[in-house]
N, C-alpha and C. Protein backbone atom coordinates (compact mmCIF):
# COMPACT_ATOMS: atom_id res chain seq x y z
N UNK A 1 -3.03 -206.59 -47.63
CA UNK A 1 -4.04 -205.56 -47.74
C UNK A 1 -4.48 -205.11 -46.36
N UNK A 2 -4.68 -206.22 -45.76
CA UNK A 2 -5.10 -205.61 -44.12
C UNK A 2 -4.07 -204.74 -43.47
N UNK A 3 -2.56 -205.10 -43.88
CA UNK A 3 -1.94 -204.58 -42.47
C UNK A 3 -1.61 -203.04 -43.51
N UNK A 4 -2.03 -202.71 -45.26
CA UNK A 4 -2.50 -201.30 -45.54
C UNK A 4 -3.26 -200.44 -44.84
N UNK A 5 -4.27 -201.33 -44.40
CA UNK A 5 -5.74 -200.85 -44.03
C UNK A 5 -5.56 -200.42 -41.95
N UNK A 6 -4.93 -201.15 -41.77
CA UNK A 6 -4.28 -200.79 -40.03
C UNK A 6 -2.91 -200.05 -40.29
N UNK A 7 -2.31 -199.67 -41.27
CA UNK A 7 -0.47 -199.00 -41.14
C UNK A 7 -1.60 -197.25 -41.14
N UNK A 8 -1.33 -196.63 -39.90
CA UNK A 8 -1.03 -195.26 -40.19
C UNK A 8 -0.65 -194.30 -41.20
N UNK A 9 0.56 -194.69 -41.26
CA UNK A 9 1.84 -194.15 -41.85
C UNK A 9 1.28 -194.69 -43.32
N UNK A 10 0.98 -195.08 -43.75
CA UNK A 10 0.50 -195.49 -44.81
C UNK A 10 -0.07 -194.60 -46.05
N UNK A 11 0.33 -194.22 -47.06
CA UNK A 11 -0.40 -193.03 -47.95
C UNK A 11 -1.42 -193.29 -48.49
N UNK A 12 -2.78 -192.77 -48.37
CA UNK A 12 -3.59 -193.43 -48.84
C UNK A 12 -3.98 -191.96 -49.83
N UNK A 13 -4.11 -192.47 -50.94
CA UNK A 13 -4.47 -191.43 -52.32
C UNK A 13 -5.59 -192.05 -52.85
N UNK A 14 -6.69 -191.26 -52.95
CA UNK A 14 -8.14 -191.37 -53.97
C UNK A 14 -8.03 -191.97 -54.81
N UNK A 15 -8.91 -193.10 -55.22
CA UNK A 15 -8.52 -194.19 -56.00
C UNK A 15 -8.98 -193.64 -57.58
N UNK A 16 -9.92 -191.93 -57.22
CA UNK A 16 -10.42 -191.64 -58.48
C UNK A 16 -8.87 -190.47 -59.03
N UNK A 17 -8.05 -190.10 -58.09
CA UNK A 17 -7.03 -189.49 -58.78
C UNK A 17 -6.33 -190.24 -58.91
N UNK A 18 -5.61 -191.07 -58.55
CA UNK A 18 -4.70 -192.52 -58.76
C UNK A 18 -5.22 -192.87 -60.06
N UNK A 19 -5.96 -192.93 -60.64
CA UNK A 19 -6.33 -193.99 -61.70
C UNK A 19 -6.62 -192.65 -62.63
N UNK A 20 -6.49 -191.34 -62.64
CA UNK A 20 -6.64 -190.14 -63.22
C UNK A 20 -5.24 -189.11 -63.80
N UNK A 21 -4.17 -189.43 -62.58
CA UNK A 21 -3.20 -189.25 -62.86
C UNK A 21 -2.36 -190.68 -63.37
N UNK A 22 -2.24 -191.68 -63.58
CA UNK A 22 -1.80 -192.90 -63.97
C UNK A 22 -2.01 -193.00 -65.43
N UNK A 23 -3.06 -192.90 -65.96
CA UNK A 23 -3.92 -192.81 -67.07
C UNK A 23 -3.31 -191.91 -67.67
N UNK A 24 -3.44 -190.89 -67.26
CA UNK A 24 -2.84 -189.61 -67.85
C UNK A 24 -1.32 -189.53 -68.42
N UNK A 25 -0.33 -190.00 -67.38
CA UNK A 25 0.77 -190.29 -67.80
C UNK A 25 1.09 -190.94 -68.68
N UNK A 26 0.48 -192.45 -68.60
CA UNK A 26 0.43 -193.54 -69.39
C UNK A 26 0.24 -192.49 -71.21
N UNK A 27 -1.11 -191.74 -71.03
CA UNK A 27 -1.50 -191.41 -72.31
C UNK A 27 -0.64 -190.45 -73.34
N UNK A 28 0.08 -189.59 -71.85
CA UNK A 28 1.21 -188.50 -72.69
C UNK A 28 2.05 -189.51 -72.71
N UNK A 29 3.14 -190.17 -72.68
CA UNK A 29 4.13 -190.95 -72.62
C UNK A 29 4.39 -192.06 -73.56
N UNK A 30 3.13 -192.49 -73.35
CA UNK A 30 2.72 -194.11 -74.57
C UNK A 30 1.28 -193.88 -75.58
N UNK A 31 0.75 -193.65 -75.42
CA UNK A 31 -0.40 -192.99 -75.84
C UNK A 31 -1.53 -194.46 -76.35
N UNK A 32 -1.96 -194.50 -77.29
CA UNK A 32 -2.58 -195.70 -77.57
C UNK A 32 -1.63 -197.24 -77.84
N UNK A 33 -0.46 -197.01 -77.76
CA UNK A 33 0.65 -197.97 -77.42
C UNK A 33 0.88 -198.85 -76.27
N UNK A 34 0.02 -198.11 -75.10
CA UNK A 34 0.55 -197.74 -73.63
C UNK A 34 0.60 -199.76 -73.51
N UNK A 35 -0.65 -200.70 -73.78
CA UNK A 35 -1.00 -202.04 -73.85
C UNK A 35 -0.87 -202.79 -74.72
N UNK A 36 0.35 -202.45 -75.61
CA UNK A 36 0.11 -203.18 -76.90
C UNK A 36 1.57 -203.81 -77.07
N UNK A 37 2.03 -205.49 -77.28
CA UNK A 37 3.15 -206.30 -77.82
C UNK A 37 4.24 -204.30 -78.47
N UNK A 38 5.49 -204.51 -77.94
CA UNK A 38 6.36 -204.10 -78.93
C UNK A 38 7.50 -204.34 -79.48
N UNK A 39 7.69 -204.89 -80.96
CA UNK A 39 8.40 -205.62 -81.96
C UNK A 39 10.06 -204.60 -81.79
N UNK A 40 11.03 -205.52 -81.19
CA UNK A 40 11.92 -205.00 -80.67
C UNK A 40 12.80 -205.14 -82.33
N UNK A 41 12.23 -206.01 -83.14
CA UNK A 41 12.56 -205.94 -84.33
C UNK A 41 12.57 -205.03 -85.32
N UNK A 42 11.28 -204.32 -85.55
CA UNK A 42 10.78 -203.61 -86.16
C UNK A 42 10.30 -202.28 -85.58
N UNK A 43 10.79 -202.82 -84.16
CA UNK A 43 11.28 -201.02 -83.51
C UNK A 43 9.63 -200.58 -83.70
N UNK A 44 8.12 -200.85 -83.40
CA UNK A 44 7.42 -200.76 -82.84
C UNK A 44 6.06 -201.56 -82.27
N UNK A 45 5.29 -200.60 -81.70
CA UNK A 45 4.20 -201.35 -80.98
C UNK A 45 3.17 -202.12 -81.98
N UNK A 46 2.51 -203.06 -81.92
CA UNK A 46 1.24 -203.78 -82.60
C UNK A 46 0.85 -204.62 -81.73
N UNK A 47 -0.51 -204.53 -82.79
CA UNK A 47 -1.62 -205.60 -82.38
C UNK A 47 -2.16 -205.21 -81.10
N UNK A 48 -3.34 -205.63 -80.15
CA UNK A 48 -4.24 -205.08 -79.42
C UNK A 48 -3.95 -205.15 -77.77
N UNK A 49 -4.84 -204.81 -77.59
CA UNK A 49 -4.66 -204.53 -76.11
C UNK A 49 -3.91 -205.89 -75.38
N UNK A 50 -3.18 -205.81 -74.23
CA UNK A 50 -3.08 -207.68 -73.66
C UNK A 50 -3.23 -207.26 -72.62
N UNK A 51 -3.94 -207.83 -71.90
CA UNK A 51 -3.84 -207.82 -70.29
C UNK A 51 -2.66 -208.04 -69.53
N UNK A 52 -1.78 -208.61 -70.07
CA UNK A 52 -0.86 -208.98 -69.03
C UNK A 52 0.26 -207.43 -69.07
N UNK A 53 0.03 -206.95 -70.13
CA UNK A 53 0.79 -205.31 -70.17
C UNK A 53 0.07 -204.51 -69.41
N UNK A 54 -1.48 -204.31 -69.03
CA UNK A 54 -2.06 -203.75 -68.32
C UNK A 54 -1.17 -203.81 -66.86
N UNK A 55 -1.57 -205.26 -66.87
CA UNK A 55 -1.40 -205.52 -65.07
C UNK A 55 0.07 -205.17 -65.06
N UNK A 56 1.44 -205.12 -65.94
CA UNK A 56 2.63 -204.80 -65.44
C UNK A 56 2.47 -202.96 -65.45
N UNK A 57 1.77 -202.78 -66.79
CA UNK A 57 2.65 -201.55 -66.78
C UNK A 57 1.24 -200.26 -65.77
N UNK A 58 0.11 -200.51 -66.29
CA UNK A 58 -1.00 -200.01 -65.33
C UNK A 58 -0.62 -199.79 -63.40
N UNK A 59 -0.45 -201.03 -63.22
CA UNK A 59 -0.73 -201.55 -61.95
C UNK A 59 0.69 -200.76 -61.40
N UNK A 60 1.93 -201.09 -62.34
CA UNK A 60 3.21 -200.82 -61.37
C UNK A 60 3.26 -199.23 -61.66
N UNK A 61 2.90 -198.44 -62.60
CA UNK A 61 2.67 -197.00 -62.96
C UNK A 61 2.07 -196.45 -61.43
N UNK A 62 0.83 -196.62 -61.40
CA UNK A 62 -0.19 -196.71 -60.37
C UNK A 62 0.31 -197.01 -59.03
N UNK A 63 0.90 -198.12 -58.60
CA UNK A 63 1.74 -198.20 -57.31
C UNK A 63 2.59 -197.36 -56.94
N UNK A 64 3.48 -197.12 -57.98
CA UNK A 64 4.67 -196.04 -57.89
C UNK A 64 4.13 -194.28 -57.66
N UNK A 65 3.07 -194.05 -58.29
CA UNK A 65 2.55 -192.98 -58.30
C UNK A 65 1.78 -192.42 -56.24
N UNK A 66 1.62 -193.82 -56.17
CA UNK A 66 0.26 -193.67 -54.90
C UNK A 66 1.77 -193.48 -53.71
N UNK A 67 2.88 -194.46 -54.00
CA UNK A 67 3.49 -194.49 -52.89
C UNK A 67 5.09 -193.86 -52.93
N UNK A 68 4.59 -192.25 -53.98
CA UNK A 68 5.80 -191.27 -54.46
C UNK A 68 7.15 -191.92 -55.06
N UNK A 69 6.72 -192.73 -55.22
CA UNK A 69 8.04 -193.80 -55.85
C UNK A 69 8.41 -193.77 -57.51
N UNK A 70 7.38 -193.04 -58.01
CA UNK A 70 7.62 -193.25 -59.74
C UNK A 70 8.84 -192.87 -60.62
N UNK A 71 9.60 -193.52 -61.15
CA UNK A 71 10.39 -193.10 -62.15
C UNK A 71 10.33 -192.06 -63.22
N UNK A 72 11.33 -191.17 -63.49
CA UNK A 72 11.19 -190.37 -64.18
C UNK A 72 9.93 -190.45 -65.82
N UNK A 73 9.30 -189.76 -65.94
CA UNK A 73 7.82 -189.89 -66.91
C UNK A 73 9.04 -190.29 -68.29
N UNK A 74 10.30 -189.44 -68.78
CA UNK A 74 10.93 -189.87 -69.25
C UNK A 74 11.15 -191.25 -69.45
N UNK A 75 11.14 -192.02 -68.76
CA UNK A 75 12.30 -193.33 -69.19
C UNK A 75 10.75 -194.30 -68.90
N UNK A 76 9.49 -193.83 -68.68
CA UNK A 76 8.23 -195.45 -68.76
C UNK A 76 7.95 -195.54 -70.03
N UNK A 77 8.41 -194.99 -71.20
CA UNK A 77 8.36 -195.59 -72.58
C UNK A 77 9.79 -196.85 -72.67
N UNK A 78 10.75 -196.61 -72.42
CA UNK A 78 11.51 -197.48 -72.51
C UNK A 78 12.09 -198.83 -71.43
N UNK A 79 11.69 -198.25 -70.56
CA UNK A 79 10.92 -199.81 -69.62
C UNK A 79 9.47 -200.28 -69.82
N UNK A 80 8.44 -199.76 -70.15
CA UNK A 80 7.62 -200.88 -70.84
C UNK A 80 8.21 -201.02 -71.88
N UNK A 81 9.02 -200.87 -73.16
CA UNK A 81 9.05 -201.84 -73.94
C UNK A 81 10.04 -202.46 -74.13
N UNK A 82 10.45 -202.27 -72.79
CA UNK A 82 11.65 -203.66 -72.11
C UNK A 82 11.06 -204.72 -71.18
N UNK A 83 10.21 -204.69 -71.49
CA UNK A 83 9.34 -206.38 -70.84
C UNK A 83 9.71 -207.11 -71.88
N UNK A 84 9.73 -206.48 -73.33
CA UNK A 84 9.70 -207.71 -74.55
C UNK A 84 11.14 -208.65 -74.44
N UNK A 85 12.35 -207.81 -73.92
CA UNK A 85 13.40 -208.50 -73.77
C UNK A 85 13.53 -209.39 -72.59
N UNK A 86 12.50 -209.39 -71.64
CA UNK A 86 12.80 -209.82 -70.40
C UNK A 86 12.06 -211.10 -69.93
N UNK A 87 13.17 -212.47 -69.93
CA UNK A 87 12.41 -213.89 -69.79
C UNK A 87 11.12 -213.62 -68.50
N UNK A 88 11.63 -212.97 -67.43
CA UNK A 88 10.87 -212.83 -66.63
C UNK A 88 9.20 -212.87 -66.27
N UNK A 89 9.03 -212.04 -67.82
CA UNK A 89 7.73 -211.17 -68.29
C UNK A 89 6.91 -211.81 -69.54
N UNK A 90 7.96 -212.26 -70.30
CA UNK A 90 7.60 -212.95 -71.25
C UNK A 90 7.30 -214.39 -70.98
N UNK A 91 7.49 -215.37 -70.07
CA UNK A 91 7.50 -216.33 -69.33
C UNK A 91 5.41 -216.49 -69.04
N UNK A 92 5.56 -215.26 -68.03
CA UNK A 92 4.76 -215.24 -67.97
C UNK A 92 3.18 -214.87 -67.98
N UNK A 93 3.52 -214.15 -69.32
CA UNK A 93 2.61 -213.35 -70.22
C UNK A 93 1.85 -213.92 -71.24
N UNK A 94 2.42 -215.43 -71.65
CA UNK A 94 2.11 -216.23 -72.42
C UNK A 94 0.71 -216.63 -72.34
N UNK A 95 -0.02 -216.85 -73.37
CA UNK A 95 -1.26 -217.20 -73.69
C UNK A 95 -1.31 -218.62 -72.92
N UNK A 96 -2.16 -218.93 -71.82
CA UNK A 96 -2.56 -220.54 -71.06
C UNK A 96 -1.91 -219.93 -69.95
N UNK A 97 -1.50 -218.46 -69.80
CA UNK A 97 -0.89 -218.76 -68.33
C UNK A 97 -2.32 -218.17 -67.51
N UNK A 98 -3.27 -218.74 -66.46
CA UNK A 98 -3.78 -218.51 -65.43
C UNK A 98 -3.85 -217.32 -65.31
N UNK A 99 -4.18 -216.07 -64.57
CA UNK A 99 -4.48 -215.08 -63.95
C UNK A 99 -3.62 -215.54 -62.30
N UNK A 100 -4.72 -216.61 -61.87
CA UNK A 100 -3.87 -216.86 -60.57
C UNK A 100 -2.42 -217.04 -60.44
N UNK A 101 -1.99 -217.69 -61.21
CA UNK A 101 -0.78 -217.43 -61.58
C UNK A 101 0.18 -216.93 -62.05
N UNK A 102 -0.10 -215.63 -62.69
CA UNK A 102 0.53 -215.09 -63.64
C UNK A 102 0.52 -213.32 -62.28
N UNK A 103 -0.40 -213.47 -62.12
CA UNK A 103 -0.70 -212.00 -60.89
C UNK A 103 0.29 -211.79 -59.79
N UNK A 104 0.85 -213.02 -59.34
CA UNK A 104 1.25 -212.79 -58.19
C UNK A 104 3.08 -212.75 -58.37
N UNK A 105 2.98 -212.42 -59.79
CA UNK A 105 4.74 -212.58 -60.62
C UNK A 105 4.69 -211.23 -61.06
N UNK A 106 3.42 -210.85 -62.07
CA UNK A 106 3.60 -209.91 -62.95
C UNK A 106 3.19 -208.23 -61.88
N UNK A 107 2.83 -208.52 -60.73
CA UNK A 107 2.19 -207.17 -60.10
C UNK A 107 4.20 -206.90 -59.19
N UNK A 108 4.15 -207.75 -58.67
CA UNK A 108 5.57 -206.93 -58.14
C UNK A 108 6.68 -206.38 -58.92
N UNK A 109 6.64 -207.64 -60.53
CA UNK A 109 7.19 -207.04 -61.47
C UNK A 109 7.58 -205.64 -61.96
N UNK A 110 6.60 -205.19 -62.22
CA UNK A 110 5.17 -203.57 -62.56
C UNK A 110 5.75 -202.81 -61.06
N UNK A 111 5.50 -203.03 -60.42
CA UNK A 111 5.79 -202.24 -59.12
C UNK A 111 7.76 -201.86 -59.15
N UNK A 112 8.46 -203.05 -59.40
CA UNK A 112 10.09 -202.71 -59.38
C UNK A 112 10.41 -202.31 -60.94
N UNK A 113 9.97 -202.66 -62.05
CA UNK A 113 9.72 -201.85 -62.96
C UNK A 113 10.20 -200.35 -63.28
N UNK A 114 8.54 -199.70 -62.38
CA UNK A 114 8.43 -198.17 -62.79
C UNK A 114 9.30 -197.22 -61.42
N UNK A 115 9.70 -198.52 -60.03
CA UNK A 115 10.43 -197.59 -59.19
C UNK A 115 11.46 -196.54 -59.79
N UNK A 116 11.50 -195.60 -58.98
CA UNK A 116 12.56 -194.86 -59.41
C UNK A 116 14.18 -195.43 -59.09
């Protein structure tokens, strides 16, 4: 975070449009789905919000957006609901996993994710 806060070169975007355009995408794209388990079985989304979909798909949406990196708006419906196939994500998404622990897996995740 510091050597963000000293890099020049560094893009720094309004944290109230970042989180305005992120949102937005998220809402045309996934819509009330955007945080929710999806049943690769039954071919859709259920059950309620999880945090740990926030922090992948929020956070890496949001990164990609701030630092012109985002993947086509096309294809973030079908990489978020390719976390469900992925030990990676599912590992550590699990109910008892920490925050401290689970953050410092699931944010770079989210970030290589939504790259283009």
């Amino acid at each position: 975070m510091n050597e963000a806060a000293q890099n020049k070169k560094f893009k720094k975007v309004p944290i109230k449009t970042l989180f305005d355009e992120t949102f937005s995408i998220l809402d045309k794209v996934l819509g009330d789905d955007a945080f929710k388990r999806f049943s690769t079985k039954k071919g859709r989304h259920e059950g309620g919000f999880l945090l740990s979909l926030y922090e992948v798909i929020g956070l890496g949406v949001a990164f990609n957006i701030a630092n012109g990196t985002l993947c086509a708006e096309s294809k973030i419906t079908e990489r978020a609901r390719s976390v469900w196939s992925d030990n990676d994500f599912v590992d550590w998404a699990t109910s008892g996993v920490t925050a401290t622990r689970r953050l410092p897996r699931l944010i770079p995740y989210g970030r290589k994710l939504f790259k283009k």
